[in-house]
N, C-alpha and C. Protein backbone atom coordinates (compact mmCIF):
# COMPACT_ATOMS: atom_id res chain seq x y z
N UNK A 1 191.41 194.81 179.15
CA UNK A 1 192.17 193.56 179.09
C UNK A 1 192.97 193.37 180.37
N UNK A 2 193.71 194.60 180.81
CA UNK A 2 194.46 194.31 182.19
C UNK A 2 193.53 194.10 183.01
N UNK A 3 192.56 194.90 183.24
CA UNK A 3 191.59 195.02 184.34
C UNK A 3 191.36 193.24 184.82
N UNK A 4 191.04 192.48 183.42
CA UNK A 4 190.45 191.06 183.83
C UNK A 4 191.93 190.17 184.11
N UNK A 5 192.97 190.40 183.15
CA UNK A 5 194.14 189.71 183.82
C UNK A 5 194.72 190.14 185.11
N UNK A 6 194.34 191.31 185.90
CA UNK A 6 194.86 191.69 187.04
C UNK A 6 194.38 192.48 187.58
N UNK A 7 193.07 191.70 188.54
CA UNK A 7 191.70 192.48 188.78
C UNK A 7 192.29 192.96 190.39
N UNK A 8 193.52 192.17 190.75
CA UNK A 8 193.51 192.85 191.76
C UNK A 8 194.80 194.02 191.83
N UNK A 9 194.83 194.78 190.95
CA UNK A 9 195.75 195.88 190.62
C UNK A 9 194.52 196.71 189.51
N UNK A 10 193.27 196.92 190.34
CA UNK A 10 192.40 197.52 189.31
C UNK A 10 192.88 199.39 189.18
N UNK A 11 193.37 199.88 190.36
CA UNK A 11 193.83 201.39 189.66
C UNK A 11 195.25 201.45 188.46
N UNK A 12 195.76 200.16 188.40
CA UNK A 12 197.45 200.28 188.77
C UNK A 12 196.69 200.11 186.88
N UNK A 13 196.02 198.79 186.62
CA UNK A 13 195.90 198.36 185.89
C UNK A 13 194.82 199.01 184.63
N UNK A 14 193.87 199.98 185.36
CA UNK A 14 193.39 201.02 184.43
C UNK A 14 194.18 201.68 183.81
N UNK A 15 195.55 201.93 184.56
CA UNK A 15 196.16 203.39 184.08
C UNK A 15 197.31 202.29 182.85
N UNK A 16 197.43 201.33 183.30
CA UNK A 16 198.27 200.57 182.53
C UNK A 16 197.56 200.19 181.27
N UNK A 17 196.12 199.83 181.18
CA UNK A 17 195.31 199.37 180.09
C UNK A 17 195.33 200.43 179.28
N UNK A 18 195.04 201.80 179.75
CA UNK A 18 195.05 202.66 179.03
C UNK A 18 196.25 203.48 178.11
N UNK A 19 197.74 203.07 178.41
CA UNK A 19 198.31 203.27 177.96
C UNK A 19 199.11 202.48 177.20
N UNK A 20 198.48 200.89 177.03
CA UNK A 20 198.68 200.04 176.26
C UNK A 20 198.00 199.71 175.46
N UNK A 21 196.85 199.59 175.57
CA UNK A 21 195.47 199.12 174.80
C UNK A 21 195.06 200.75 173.96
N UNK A 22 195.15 201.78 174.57
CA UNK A 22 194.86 203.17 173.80
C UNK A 22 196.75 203.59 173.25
C-alpha cells in the first residue's frame, strides 16, 4: 500500500508498509 502511495520513498516505504500493514 505505501509502496504505491509513495513510490518514491520505495526503501523508506517497504520498511514502513511492513510495519503497518504486517
Amino acid at each position: 500500500l505505501s509502496c504505491n502511495v509513495y513510490p518514491a520513498l520505495k526503501p523508506f516505504s517497504l520498511q514502513q508498509s511492513k510495519k503497518v500493514v504486517y
